[in-house]
C-alpha atoms as a PDB file:
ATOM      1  CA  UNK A   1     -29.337  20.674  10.720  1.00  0.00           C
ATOM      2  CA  UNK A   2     -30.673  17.411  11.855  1.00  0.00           C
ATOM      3  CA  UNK A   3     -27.899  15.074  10.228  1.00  0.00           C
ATOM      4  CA  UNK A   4     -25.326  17.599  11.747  1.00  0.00           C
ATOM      5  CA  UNK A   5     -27.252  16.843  15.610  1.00  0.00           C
ATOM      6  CA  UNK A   6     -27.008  13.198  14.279  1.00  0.00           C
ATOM      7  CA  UNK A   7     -23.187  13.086  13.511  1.00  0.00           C
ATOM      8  CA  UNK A   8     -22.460  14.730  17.007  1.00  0.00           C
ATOM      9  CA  UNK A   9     -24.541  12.739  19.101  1.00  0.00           C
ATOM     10  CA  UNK A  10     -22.886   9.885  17.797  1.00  0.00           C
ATOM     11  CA  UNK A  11     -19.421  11.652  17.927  1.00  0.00           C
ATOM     12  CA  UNK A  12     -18.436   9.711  21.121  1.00  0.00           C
ATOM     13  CA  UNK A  13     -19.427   6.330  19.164  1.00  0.00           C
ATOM     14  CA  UNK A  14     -17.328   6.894  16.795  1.00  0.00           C
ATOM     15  CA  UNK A  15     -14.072   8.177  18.704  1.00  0.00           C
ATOM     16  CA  UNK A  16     -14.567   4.633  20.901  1.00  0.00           C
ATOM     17  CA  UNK A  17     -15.032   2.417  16.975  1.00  0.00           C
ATOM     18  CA  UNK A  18     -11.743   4.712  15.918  1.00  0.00           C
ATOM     19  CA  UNK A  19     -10.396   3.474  19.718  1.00  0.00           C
ATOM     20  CA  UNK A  20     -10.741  -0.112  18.871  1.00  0.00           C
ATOM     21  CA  UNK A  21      -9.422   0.075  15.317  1.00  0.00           C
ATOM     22  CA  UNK A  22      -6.527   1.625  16.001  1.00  0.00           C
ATOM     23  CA  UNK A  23      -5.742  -1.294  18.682  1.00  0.00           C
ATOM     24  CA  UNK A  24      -6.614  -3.751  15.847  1.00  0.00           C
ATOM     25  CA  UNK A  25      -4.302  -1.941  13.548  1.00  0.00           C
ATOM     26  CA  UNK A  26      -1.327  -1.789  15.792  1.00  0.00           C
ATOM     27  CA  UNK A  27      -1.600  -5.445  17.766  1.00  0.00           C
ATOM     28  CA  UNK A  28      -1.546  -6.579  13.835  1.00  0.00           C
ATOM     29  CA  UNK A  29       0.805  -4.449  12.327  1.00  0.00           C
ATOM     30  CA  UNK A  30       3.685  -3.501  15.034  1.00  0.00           C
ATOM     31  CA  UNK A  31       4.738  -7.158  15.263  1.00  0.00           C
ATOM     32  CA  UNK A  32       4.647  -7.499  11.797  1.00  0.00           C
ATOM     33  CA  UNK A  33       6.800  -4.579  10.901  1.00  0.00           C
ATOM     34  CA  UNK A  34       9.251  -5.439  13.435  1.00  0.00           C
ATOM     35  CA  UNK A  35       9.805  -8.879  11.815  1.00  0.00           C
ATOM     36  CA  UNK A  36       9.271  -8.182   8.425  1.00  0.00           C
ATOM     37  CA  UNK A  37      10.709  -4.654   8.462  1.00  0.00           C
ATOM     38  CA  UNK A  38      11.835  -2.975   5.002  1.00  0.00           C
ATOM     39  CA  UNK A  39      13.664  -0.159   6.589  1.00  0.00           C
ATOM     40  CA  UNK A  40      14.551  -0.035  10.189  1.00  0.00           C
ATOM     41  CA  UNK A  41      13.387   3.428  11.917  1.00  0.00           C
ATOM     42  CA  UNK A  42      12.227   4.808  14.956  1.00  0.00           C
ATOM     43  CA  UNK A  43       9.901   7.278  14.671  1.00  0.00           C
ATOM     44  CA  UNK A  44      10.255  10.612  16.926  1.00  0.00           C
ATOM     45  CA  UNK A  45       7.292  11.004  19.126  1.00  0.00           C
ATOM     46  CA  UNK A  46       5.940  14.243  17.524  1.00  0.00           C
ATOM     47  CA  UNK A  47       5.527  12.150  14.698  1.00  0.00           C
ATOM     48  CA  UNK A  48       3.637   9.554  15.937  1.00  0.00           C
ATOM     49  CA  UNK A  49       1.453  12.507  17.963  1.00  0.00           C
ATOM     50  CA  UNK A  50       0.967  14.021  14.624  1.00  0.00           C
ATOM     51  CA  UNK A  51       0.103  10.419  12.639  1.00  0.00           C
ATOM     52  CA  UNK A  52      -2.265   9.807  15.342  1.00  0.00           C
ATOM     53  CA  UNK A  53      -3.661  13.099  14.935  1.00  0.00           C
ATOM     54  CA  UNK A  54      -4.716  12.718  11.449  1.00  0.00           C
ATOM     55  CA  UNK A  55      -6.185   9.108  12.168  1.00  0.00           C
ATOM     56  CA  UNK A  56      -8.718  10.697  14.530  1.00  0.00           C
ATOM     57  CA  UNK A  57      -9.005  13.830  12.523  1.00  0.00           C
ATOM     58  CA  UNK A  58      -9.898  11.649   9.062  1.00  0.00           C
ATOM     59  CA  UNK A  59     -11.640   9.002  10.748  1.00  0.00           C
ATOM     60  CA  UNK A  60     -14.269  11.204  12.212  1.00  0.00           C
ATOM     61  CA  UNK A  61     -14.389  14.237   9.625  1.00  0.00           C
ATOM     62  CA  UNK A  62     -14.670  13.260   5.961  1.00  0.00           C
ATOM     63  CA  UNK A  63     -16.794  10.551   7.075  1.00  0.00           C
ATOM     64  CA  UNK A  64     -19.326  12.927   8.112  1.00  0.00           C
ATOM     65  CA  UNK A  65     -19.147  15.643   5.819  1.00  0.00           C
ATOM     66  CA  UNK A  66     -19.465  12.524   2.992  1.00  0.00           C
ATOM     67  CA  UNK A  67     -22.335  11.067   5.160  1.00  0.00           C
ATOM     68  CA  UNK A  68     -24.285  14.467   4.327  1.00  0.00           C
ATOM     69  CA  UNK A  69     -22.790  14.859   0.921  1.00  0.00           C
ATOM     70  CA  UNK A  70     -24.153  11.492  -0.048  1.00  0.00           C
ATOM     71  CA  UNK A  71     -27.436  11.932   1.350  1.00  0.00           C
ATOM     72  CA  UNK A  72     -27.624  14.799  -1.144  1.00  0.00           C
ATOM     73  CA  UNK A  73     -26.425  13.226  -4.487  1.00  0.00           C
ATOM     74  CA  UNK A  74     -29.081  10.336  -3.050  1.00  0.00           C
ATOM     75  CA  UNK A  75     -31.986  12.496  -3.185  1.00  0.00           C
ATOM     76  CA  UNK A  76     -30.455  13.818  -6.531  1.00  0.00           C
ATOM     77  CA  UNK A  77     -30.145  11.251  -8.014  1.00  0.00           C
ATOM     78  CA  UNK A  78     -32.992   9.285  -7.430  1.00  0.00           C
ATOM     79  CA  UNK A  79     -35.119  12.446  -9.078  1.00  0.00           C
ATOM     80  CA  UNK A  80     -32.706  12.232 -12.684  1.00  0.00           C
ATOM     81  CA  UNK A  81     -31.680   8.987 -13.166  1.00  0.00           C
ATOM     82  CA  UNK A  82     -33.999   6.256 -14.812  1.00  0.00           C
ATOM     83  CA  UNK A  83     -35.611   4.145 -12.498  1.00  0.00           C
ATOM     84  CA  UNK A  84     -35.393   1.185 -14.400  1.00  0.00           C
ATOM     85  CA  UNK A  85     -31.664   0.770 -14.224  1.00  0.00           C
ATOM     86  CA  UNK A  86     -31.506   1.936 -10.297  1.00  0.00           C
ATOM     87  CA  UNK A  87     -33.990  -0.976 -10.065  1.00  0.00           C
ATOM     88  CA  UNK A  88     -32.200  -3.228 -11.869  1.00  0.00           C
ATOM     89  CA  UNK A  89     -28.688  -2.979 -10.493  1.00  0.00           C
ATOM     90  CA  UNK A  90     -29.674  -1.986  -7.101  1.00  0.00           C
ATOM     91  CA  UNK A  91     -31.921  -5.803  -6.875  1.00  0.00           C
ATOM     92  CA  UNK A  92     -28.447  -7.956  -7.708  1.00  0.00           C
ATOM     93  CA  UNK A  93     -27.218  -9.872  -5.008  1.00  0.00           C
ATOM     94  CA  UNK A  94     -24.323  -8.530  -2.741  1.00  0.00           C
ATOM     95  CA  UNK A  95     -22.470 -11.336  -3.923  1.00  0.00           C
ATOM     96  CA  UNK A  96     -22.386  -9.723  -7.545  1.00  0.00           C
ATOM     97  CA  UNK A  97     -23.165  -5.854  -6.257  1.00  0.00           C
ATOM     98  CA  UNK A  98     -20.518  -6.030  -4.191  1.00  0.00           C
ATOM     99  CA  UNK A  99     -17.588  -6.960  -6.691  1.00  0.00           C
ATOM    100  CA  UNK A 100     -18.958  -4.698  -9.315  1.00  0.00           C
ATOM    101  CA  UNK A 101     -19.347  -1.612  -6.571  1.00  0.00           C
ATOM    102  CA  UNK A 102     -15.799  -2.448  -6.265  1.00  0.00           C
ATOM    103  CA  UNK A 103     -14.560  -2.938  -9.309  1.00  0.00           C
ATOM    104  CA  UNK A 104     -16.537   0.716 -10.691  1.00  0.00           C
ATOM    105  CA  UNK A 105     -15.441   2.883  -7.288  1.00  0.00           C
ATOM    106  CA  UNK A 106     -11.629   1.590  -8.013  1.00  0.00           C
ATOM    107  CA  UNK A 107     -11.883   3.063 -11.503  1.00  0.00           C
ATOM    108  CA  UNK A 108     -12.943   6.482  -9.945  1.00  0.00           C
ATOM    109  CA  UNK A 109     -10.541   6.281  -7.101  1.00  0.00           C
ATOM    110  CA  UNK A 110      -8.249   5.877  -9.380  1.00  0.00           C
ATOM    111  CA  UNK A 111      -9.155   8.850 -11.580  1.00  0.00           C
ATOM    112  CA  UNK A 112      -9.640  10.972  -8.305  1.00  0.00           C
ATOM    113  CA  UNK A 113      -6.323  10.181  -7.292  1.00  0.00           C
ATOM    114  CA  UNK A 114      -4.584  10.807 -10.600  1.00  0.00           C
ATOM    115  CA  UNK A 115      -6.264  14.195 -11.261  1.00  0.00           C
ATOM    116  CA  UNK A 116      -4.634  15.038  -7.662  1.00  0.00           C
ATOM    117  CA  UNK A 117      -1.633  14.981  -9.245  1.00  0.00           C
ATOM    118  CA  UNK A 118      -2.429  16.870 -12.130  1.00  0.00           C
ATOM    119  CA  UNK A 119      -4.651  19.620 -10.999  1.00  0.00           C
ATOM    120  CA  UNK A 120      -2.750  22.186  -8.760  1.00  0.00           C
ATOM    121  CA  UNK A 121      -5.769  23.048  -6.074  1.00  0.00           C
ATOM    122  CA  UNK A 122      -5.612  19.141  -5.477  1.00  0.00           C
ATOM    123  CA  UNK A 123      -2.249  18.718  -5.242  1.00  0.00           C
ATOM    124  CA  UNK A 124      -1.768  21.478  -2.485  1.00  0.00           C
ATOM    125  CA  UNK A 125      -4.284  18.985  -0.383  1.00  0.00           C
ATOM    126  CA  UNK A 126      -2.605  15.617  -1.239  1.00  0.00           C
ATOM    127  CA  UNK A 127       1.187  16.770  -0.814  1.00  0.00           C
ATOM    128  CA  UNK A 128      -0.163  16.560   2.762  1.00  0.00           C
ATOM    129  CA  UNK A 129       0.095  12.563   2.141  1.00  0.00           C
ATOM    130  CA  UNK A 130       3.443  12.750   0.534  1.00  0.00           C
ATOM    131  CA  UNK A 131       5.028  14.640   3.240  1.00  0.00           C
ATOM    132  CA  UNK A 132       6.058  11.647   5.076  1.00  0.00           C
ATOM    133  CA  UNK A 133       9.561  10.326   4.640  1.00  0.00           C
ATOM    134  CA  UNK A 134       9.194   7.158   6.143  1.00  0.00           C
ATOM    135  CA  UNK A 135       6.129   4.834   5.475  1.00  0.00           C
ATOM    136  CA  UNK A 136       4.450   2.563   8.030  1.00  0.00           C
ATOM    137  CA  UNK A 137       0.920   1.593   8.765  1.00  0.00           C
ATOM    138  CA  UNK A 138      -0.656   5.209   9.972  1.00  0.00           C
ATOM    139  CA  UNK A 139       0.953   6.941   7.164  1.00  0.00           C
ATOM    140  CA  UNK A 140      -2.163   5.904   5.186  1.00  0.00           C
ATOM    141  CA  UNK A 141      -4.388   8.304   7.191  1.00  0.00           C
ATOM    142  CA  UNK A 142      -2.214  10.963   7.080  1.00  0.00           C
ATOM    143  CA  UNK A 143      -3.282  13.470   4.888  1.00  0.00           C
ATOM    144  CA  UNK A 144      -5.545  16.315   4.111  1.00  0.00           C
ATOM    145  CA  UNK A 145      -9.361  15.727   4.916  1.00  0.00           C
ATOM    146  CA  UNK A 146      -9.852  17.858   2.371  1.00  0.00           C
ATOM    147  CA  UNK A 147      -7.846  15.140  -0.039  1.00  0.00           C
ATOM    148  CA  UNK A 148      -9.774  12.199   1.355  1.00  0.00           C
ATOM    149  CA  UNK A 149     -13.074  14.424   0.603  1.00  0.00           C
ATOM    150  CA  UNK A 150     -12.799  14.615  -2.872  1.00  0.00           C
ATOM    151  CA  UNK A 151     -10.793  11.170  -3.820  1.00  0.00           C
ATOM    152  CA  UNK A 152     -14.136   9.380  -2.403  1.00  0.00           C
ATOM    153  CA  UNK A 153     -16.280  11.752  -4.084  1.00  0.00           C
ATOM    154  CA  UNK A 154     -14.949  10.123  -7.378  1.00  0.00           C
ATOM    155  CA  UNK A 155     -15.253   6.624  -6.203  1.00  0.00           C
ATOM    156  CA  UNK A 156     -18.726   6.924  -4.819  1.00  0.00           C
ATOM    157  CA  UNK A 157     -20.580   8.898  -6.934  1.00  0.00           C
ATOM    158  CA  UNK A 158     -20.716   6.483 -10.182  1.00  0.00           C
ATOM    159  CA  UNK A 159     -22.313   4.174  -7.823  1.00  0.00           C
ATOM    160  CA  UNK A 160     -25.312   6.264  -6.517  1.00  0.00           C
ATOM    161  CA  UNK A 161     -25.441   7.043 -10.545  1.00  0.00           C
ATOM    162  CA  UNK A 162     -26.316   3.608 -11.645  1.00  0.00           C
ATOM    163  CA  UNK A 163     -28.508   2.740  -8.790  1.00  0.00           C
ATOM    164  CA  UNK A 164     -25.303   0.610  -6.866  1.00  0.00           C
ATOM    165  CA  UNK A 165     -26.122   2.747  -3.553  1.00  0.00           C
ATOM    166  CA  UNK A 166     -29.001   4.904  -2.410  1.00  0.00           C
ATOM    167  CA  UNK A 167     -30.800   6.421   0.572  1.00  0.00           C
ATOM    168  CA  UNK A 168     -32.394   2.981   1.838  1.00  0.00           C
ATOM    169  CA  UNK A 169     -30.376   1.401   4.752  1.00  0.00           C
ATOM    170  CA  UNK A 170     -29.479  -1.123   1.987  1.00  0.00           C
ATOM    171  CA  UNK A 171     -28.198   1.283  -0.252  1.00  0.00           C
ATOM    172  CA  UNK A 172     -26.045   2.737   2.226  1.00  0.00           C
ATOM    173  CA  UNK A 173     -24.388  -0.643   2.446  1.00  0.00           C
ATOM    174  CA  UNK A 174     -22.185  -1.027  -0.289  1.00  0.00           C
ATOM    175  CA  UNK A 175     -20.766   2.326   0.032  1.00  0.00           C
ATOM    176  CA  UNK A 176     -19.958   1.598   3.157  1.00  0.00           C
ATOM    177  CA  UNK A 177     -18.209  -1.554   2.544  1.00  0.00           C
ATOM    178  CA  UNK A 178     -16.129   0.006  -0.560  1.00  0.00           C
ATOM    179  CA  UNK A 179     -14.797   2.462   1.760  1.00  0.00           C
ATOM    180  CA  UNK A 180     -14.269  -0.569   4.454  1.00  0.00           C
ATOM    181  CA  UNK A 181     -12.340  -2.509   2.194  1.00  0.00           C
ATOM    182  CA  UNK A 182     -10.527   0.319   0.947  1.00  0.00           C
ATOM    183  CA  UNK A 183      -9.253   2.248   4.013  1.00  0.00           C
ATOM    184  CA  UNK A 184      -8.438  -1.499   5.926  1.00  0.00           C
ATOM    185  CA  UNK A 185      -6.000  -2.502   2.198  1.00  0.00           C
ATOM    186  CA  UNK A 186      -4.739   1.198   2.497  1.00  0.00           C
ATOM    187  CA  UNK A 187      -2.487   0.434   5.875  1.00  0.00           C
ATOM    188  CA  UNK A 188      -1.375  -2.783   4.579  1.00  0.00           C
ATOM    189  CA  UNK A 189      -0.089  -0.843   1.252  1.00  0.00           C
ATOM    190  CA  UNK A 190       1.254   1.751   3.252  1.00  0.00           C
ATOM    191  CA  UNK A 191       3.150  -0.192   6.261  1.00  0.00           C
ATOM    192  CA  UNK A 192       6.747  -0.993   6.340  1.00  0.00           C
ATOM    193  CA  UNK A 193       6.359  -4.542   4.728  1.00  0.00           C
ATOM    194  CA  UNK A 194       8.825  -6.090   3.224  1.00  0.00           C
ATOM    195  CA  UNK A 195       6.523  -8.156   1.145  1.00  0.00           C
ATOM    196  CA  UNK A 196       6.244  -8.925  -2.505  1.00  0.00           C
ATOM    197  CA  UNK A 197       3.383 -11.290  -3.914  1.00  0.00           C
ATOM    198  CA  UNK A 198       5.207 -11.834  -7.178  1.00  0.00           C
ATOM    199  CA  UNK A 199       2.513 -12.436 -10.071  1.00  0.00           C
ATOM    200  CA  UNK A 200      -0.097 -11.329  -7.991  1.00  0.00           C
ATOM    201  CA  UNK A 201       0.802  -7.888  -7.788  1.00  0.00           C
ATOM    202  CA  UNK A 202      -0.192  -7.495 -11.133  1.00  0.00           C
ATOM    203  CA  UNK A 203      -4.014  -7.810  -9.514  1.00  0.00           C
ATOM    204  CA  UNK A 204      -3.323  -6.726  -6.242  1.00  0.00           C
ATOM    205  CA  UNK A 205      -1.995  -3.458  -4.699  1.00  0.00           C
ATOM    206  CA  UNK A 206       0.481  -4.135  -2.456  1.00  0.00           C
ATOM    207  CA  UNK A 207       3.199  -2.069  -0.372  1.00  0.00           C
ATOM    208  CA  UNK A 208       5.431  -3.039  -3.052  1.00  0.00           C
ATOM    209  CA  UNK A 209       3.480  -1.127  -5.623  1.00  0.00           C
ATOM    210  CA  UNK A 210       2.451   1.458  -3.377  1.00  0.00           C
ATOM    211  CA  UNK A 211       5.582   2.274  -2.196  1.00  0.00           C
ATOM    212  CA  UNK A 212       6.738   3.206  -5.499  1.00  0.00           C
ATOM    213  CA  UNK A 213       3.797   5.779  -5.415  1.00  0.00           C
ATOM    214  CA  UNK A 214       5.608   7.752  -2.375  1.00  0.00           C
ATOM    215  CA  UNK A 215       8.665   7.781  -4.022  1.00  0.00           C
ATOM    216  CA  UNK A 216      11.194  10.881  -3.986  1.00  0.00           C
ATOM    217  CA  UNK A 217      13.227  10.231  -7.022  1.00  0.00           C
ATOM    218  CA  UNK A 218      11.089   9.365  -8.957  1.00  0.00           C
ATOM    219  CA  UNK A 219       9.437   8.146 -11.667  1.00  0.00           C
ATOM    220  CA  UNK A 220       6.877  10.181 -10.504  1.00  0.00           C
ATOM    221  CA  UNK A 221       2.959  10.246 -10.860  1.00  0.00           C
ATOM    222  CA  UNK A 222       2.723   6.138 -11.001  1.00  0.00           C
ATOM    223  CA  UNK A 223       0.325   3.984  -9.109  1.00  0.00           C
ATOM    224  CA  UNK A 224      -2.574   5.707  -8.275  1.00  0.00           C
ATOM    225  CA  UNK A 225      -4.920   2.596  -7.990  1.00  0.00           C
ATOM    226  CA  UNK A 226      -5.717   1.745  -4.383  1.00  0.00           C
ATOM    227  CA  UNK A 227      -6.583  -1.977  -4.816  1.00  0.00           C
ATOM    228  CA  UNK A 228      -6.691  -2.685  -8.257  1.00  0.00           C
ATOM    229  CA  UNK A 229      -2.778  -2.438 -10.489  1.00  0.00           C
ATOM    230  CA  UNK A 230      -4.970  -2.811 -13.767  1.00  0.00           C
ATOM    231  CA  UNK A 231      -6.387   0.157 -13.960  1.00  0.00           C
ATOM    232  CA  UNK A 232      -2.683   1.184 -13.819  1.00  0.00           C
ATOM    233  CA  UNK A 233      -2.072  -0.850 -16.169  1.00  0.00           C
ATOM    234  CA  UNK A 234      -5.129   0.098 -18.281  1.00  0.00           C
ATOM    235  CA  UNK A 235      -4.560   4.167 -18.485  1.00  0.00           C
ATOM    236  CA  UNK A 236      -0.023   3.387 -18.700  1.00  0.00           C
ATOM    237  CA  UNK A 237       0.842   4.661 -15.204  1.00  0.00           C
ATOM    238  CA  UNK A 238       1.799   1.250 -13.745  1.00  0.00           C
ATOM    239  CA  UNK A 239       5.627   1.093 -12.060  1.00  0.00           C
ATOM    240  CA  UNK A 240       5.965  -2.576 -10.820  1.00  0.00           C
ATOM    241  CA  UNK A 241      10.395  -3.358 -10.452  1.00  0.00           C
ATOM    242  CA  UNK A 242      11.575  -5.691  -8.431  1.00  0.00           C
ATOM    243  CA  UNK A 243      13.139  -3.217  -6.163  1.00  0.00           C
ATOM    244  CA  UNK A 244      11.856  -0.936  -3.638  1.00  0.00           C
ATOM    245  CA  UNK A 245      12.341   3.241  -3.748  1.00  0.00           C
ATOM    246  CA  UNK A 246      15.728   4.807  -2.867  1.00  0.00           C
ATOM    247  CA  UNK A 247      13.476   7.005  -0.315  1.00  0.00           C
ATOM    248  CA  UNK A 248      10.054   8.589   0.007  1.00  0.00           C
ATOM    249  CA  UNK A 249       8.722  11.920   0.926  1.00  0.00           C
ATOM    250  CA  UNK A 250       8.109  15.174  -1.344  1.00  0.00           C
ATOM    251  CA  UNK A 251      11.964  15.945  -2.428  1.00  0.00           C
ATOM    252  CA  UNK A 252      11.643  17.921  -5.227  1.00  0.00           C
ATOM    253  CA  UNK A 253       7.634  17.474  -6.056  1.00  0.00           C
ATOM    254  CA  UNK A 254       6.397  17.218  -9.470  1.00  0.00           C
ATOM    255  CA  UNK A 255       4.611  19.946 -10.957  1.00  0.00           C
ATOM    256  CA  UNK A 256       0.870  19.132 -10.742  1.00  0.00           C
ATOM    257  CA  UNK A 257       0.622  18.613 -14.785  1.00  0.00           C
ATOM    258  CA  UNK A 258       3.795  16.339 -14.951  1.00  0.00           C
ATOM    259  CA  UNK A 259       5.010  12.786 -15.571  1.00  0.00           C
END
């Protein structure tokens, strides 16, 4: 009961952080996908109401439902797993934590993603986030809270497992900058770039990876990494052609246990 009078009294906090992001966002990514548009389209105002609508709606709601969640599987965990390796991972540096918070949270993004795909009660949440037939920035917030509940469930929980994050203030940290880095590279995937990295999108998600992820022709069910293309590459679901997706949006879905 207390964390829930502690997420609401902080409620109008957050809508005025979600405020000042969203100006960030657009005064970076308007411009940019004027002048480096890949498809030219103008967006009918219910649209945008509804793609603004699920940016407040997910940047205030799984947030706090994972905030209590967490605080759980802290307490949890602390009691089962050995001290010895909570102490010894949780003392690295944040220079090394970090990376290797990263590196382990991509692998069960990744996995939390994919079984979305794969496991019918999932899917029905993420088709929310393949609705869309037209991808720009604020497409990466649109989807099912539900969805965005359970993908960072995946991601987060090896790392209060091995002693990565915890209940201290400190512990809370790198969490909180995995999901950081994550949500801020998730509208740069998404937008309506027309930008290709070449070799480097063989380490580095981009919108020309991503894109092929919201594709309506398929091949289906490829890309599921967020940051990382090798773990893509790793588990054989990696799509990386030169050219960009005929169109985007549900079409004929795949069946939730399909290639």
């Amino acid at each position: 009961m207390q964390s829930v009078l502690a997420h609401l009294s902080r409620l109008p906090l957050d809508i005025a952080r979600l405020a000042l992001w969203l100006v960030l966002l657009s005064a970076l990514f308007v411009p940019l996908e004027r002048w480096l548009a890949l498809r030219r389209a103008k967006l009918p105002g219910r649209v945008l109401a509804m793609d603004l609508g699920w940016y407040l709606l997910n940047g205030l709601l799984p947030a706090a439902i994972l905030g209590m969640l967490m605080s759980l599987v802290a307490v949890v965990t602390q009691a089962v797993v050995p001290s010895a390796l909570a102490a010894t991972l949780g003392a690295l540096p944040m220079v090394v934590k970090l990376p290797l918070s990263v590196l382990i949270a991509e692998a069960g993004f990744y996995w939390g993603h994919r079984l979305s795909h794969q496991i019918p009660w999932l899917w029905r949440l993420h088709a929310v986030h393949h609705q869309p037939e037209h991808l720009y920035f604020l497409v990466n917030t649109h989807a099912h809270p539900g969805d965005i509940i359970v993908t960072r469930m995946f991601g987060l929980l090896p790392l209060y497992i091995l002693g990565l994050a915890g209940a201290s203030l400190s512990g809370a940290a790198t969490p909180a900058l995995v999901i950081v880095i994550g949500t801020v590279w998730g509208f740069f995937i998404h937008s309506n770039l027309r930008v290709r990295l070449g070799p480097l999108e063989w380490l580095i998600a981009t919108p020309g990876f991503h894109h092929w992820h919201h594709t309506s022709a398929g091949p289906y069910n490829r890309n599921f990494a967020p940051t990382l293309p090798l773990m893509d590459k790793l588990f054989g679901t990696l799509h990386l052609p030169p050219t960009w997706p005929a169109g985007y949006g549900l079409g004929e879905p795949p069946r939730p246990d399909s290639d």
